[in-house]
N, C-alpha and C. Protein backbone atom coordinates (compact mmCIF):
# COMPACT_ATOMS: atom_id res chain seq x y z
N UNK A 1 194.91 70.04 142.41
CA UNK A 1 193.85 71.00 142.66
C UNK A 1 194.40 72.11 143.56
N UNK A 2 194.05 73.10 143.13
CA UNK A 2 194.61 74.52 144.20
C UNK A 2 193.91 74.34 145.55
N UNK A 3 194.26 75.50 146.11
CA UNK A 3 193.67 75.50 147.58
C UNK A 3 192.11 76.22 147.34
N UNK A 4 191.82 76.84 146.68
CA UNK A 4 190.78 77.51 146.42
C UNK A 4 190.11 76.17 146.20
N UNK A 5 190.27 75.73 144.99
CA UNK A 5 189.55 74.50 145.03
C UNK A 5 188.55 73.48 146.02
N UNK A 6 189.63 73.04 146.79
CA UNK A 6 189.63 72.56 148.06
C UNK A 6 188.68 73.45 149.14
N UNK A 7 188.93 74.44 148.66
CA UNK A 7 187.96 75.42 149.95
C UNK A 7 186.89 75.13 149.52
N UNK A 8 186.19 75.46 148.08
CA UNK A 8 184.69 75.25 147.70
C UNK A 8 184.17 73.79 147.79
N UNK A 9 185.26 72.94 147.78
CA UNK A 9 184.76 71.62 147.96
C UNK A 9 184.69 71.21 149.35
N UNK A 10 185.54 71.60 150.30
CA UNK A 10 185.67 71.44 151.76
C UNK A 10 183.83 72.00 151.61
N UNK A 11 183.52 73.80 151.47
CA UNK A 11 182.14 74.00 151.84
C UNK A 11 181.03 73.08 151.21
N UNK A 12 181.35 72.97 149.95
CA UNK A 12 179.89 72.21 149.50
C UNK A 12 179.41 70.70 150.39
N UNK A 13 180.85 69.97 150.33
CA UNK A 13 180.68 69.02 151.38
C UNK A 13 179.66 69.50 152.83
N UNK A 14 180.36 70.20 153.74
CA UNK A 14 179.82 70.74 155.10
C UNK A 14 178.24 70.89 154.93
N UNK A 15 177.79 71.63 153.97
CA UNK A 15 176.71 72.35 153.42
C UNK A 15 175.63 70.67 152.84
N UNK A 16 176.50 69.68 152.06
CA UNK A 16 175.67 69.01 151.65
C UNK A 16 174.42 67.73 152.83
N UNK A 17 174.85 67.63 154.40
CA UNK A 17 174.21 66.88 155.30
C UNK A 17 174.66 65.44 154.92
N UNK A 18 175.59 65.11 153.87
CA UNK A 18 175.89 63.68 153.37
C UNK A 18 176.71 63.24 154.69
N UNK A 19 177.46 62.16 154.23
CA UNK A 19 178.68 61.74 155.30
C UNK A 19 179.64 61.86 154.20
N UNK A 20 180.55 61.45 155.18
CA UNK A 20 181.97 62.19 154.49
C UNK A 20 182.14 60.86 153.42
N UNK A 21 181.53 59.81 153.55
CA UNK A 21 182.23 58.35 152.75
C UNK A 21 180.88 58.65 151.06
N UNK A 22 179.54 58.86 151.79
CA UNK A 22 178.58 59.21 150.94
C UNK A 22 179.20 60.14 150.35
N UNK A 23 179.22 61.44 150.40
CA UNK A 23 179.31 62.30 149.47
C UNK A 23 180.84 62.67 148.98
N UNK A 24 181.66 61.59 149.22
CA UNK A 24 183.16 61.09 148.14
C UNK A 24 182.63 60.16 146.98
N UNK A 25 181.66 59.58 147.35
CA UNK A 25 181.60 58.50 146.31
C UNK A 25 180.42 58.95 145.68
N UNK A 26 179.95 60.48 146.02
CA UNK A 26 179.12 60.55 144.64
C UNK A 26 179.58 61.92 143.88
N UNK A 27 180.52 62.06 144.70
CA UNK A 27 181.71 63.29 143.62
C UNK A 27 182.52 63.15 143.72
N UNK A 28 183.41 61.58 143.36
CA UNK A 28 183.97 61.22 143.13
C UNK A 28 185.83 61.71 143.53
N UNK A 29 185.39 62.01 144.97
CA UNK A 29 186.55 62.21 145.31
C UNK A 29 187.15 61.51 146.62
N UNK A 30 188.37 61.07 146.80
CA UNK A 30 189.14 60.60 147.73
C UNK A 30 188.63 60.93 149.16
N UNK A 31 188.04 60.10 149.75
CA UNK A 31 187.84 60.44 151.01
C UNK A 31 188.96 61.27 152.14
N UNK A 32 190.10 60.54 151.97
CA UNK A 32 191.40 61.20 152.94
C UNK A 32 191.57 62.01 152.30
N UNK A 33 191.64 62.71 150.84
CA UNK A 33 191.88 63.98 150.38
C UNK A 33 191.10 64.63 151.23
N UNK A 34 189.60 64.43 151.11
CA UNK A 34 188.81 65.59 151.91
C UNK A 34 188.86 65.68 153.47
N UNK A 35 189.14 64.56 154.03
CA UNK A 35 189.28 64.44 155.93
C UNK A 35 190.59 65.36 155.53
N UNK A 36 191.47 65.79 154.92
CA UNK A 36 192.84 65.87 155.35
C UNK A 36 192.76 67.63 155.42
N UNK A 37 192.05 68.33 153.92
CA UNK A 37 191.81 69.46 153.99
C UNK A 37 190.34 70.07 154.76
N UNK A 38 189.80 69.18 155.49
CA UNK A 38 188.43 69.34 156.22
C UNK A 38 189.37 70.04 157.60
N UNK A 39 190.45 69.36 157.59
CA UNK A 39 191.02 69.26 159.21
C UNK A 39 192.06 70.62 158.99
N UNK A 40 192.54 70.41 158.07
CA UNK A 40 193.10 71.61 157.81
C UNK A 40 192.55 72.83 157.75
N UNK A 41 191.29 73.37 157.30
CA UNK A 41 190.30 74.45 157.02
C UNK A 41 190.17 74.34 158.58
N UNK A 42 189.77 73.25 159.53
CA UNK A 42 189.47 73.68 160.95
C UNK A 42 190.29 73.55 161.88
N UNK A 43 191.69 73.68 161.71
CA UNK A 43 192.83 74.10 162.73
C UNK A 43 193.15 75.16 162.12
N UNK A 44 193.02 75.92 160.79
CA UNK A 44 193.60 76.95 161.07
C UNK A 44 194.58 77.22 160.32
N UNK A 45 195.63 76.15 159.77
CA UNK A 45 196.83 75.71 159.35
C UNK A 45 196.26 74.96 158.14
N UNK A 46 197.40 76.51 157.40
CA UNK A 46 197.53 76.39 155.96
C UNK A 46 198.06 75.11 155.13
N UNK A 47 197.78 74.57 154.13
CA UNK A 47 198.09 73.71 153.66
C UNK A 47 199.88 73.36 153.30
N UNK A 48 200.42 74.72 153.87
CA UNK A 48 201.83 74.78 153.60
C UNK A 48 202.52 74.85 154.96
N UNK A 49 201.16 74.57 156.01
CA UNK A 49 202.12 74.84 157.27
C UNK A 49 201.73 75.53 157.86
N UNK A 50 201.73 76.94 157.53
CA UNK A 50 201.62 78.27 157.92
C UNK A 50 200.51 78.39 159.10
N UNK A 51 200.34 79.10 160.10
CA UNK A 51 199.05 79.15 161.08
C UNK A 51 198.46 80.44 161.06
N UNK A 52 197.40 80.17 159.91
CA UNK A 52 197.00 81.65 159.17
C UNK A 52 195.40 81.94 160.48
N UNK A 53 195.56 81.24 160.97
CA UNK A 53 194.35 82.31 161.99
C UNK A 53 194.79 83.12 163.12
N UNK A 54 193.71 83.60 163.01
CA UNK A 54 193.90 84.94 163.43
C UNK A 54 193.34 84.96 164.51
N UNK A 55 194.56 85.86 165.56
CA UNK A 55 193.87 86.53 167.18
C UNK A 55 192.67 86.53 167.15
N UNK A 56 192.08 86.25 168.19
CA UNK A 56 190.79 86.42 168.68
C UNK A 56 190.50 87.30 170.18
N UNK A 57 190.78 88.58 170.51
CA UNK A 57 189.94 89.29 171.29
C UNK A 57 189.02 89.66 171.83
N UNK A 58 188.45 89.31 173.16
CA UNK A 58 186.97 89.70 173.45
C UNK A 58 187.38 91.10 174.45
N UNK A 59 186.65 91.97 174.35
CA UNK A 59 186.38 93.01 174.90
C UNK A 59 186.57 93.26 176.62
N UNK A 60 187.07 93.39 177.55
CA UNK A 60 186.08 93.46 178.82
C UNK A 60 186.05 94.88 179.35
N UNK A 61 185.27 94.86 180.41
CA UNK A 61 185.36 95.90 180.42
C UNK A 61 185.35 95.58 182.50
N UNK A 62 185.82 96.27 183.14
CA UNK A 62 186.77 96.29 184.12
C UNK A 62 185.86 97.24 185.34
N UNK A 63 184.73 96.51 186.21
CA UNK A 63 184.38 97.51 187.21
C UNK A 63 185.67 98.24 188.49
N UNK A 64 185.12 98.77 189.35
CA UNK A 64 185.89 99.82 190.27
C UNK A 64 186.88 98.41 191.02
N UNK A 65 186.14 97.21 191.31
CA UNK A 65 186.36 96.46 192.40
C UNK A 65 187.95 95.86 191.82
N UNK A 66 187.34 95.57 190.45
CA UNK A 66 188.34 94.63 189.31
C UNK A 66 189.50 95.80 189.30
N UNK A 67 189.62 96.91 189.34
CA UNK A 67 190.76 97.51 189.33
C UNK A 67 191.59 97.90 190.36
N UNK A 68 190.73 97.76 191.60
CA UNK A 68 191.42 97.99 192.96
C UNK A 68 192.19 96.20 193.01
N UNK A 69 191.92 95.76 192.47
CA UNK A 69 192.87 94.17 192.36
C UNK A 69 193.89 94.42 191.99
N UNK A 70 193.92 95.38 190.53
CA UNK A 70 195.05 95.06 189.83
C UNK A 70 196.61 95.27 190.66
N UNK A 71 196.09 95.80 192.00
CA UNK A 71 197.64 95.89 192.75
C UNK A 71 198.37 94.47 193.06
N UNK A 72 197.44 93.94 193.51
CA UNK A 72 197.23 92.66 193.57
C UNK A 72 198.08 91.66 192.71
N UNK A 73 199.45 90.83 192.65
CA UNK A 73 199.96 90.10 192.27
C UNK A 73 198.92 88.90 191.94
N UNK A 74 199.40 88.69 190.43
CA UNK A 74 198.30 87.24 189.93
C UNK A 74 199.37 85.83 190.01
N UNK A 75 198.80 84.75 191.14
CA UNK A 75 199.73 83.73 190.90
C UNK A 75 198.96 82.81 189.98
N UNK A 76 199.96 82.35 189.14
CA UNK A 76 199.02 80.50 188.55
C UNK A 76 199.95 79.65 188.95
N UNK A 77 198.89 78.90 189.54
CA UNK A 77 199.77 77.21 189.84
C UNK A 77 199.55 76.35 188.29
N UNK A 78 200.48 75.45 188.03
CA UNK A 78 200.55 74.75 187.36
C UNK A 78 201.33 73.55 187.21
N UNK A 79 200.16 72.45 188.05
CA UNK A 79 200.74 71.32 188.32
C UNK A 79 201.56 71.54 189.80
N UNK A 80 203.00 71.60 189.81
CA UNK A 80 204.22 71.87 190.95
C UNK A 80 204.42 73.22 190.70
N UNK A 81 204.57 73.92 189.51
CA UNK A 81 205.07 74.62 189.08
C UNK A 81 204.24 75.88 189.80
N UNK A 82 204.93 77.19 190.32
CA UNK A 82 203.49 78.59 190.71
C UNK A 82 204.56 79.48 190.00
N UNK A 83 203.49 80.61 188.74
CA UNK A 83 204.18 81.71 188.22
C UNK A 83 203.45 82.79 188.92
């Protein structure tokens, strides 16, 4: 089955309110087939590997106070580690 495939069946599943064991065994498909491309459609990562999602950006927007910081060196601790 292509990946297209798999996509309309990944949605109809989501869409149907069944469970994942119910609605394999009444369309007759492999349960771990569908957990495998369910998990795949929600990390992101293409069936070949690939990590086809995409950046996500939120906007901000920066009052007077927030920019008189920016002189301001940013440390992060992490763990032992400070960058």
């Amino acid at each position: 089955m292509t990946k297209a495939g798999w996509n309309k069946i990944v949605a109809e599943f989501r869409t149907s309110g069944f469970t994942g064991a119910d609605w394999c065994a009444a369309q007759q498909v492999k349960e771990h087939q569908l957990w495998n491309w369910v998990s795949q459609y929600t990390s992101g990562v293409d069936h070949d590997g690939r990590d086809d999602a995409k950046p996500r950006f939120i906007p901000m927007r920066l009052d007077e106070s927030a920019m008189a910081m920016a002189d301001n060196p940013l440390t992060v601790h992490v763990g032992p580690a400070v960058i």
